[in-house]
Protein backbone atom coordinates (compact mmCIF):
# COMPACT_ATOMS: atom_id res chain seq x y z
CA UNK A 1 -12.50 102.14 223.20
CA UNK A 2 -11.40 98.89 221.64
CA UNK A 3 -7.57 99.00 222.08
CA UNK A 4 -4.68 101.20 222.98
CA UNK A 5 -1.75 100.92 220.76
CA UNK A 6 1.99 101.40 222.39
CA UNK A 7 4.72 102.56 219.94
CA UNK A 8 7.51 100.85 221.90
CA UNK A 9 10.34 102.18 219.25
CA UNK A 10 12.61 100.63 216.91
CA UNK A 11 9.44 99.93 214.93
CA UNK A 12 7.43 97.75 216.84
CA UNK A 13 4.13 98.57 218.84
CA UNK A 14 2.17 97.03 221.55
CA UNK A 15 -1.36 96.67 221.16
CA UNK A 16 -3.80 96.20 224.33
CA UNK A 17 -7.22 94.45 223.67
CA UNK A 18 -9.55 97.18 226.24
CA UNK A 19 -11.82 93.95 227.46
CA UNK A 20 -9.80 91.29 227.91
CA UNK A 21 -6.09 93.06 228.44
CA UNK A 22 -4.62 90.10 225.84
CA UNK A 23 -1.30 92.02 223.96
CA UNK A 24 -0.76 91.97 220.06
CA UNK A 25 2.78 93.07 219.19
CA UNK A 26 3.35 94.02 216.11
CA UNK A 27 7.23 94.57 213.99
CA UNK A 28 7.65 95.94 211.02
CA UNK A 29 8.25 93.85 208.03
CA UNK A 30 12.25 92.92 206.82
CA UNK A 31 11.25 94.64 203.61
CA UNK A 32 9.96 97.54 205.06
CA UNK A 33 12.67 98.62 207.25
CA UNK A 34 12.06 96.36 210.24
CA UNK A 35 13.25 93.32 212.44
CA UNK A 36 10.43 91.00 211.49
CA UNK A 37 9.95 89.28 214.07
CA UNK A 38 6.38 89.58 215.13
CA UNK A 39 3.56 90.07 212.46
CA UNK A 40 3.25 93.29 210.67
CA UNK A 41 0.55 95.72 210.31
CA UNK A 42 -0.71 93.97 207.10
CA UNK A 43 0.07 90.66 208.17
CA UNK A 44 -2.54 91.48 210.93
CA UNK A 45 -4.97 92.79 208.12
CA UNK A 46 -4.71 89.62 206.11
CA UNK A 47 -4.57 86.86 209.02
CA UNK A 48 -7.17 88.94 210.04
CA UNK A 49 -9.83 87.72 206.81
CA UNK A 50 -8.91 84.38 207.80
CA UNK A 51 -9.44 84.08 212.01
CA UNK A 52 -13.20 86.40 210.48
CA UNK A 53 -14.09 83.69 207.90
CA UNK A 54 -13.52 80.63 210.26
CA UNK A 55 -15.35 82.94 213.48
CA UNK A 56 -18.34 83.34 211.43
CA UNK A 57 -18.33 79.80 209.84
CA UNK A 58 -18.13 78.54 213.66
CA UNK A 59 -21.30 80.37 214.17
CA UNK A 60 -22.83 78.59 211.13
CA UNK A 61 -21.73 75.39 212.11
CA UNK A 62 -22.42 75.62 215.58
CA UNK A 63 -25.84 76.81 214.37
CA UNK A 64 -26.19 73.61 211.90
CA UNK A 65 -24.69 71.13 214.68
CA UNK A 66 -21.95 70.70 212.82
CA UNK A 67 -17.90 70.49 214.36
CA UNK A 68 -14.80 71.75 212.31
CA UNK A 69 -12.75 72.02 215.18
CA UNK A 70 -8.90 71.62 214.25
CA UNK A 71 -9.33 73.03 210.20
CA UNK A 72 -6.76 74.94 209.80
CA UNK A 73 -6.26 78.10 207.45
CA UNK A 74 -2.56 79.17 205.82
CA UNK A 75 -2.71 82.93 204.97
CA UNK A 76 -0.41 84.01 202.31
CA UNK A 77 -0.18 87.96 201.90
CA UNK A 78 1.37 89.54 198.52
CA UNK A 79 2.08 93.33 199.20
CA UNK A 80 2.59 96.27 195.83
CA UNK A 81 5.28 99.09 195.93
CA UNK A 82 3.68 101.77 194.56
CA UNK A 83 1.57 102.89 196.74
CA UNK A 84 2.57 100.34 199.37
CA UNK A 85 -0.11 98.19 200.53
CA UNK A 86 -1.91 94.37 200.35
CA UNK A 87 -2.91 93.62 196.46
CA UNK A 88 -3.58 89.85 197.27
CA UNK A 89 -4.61 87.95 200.08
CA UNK A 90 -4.66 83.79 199.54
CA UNK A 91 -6.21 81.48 201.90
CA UNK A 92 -6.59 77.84 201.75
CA UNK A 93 -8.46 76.11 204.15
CA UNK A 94 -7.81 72.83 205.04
CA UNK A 95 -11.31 71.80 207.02
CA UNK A 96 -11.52 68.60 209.09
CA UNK A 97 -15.29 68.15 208.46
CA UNK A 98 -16.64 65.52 205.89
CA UNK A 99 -18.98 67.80 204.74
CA UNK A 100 -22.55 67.18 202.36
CA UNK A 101 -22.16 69.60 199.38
CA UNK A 102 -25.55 71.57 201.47
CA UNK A 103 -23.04 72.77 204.06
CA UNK A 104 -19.70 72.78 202.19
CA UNK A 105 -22.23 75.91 200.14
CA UNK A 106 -23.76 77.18 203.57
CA UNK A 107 -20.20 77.12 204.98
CA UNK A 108 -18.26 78.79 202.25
CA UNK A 109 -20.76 81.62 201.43
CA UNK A 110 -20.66 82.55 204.89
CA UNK A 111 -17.01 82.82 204.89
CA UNK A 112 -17.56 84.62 201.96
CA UNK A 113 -19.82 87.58 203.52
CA UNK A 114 -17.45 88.16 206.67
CA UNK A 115 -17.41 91.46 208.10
CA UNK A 116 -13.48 91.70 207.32
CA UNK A 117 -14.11 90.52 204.01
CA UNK A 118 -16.87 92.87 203.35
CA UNK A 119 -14.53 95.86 204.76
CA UNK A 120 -10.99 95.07 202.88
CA UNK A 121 -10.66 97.43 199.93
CA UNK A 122 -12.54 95.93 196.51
CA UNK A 123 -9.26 95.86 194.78
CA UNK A 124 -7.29 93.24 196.86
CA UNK A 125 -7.46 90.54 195.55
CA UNK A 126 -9.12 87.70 197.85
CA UNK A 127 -8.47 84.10 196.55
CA UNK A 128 -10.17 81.45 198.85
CA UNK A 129 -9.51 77.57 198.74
CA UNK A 130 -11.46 75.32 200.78
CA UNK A 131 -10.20 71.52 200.94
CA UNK A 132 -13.07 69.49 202.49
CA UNK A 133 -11.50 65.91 204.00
C-alpha cells in the first residue's frame, strides 16, 4: 500500500504517506464547491509534474556533478467544464545553475521523460519554460 486516504467531511481529505506517515490534506477547489484552502485534487496532479521533473533532473545532475539547489518551479493549472478536468498544465522553471547548452539539453529532456509526465493524459496540454541564470 502506498497511502490511505481520510475523507474528513466538508470536502476535504487526509492523505497518509504508508512509509514515512508525512500527511497531504487536500480541499476542494472555491470553484468546485469547496473552502480552498489546501490544494485540490488536481492541484496535486499538476504540482505533481513539477516536484517529478525537478526529482528526476536532481538525479541527472547529481549524476553529472552538477548543483541546482534553490531553482524554483511556479505551476499554473487551467481546468475545462465539460467534462471537468486539467486541459493545461504551465511550468516555468526558474534554475539557479549557469548551465553549458550540453546540460541545459541533458537537463530538460530528462524533465521531459518524467514518469508523471509520461502518465498525464496526451491531451493536457504541458507547456514547460526553463530560465537558465
Amino acid at each position: 500500500m502506498t497511502s490511505k486516504v481520510t475523507y474528513l467531511g466538508d470536502l476535504r481529505t487526509s492523505s497518509i504517506h504508508i512509509n514515512s506517515g508525512s500527511e497531504i490534506i487536500s480541499d476542494a477547489p472555491l470553484d468546485n464547491n469547496g473552502k480552498g484552502e489546501a490544494f485540490s485534487p488536481t492541484d496535486t496532479v499538476a504540482n505533481a509534474l513539477a516536484s517529478c521533473m525537478m526529482t528526476v533532473m536532481g538525479i541527472k545532475a547529481r549524476d553529472m556533478g552538477v548543483d541546482f539547489t534553490g531553482s524554483t518551479a511556479a505551476v499554473t493549472k487551467h481546468m475545462q467544464a465539460d467534462p471537468r478536468r486539467i486541459s493545461k498544465i504551465e511550468i516555468v522553471f526558474e534554475m539557479t545553475l549557469a548551465a553549458d547548452e550540453k546540460t541545459k539539453t541533458i537537463l530538460e529532456r530528462t524533465a521531459l521523460t518524467c514518469p508523471v509526465h509520461q502518465s498525464l493524459h496526451p491531451e493536457i496540454e504541458k507547456v514547460v519554460t526553463f530560465n537558465w541564470k
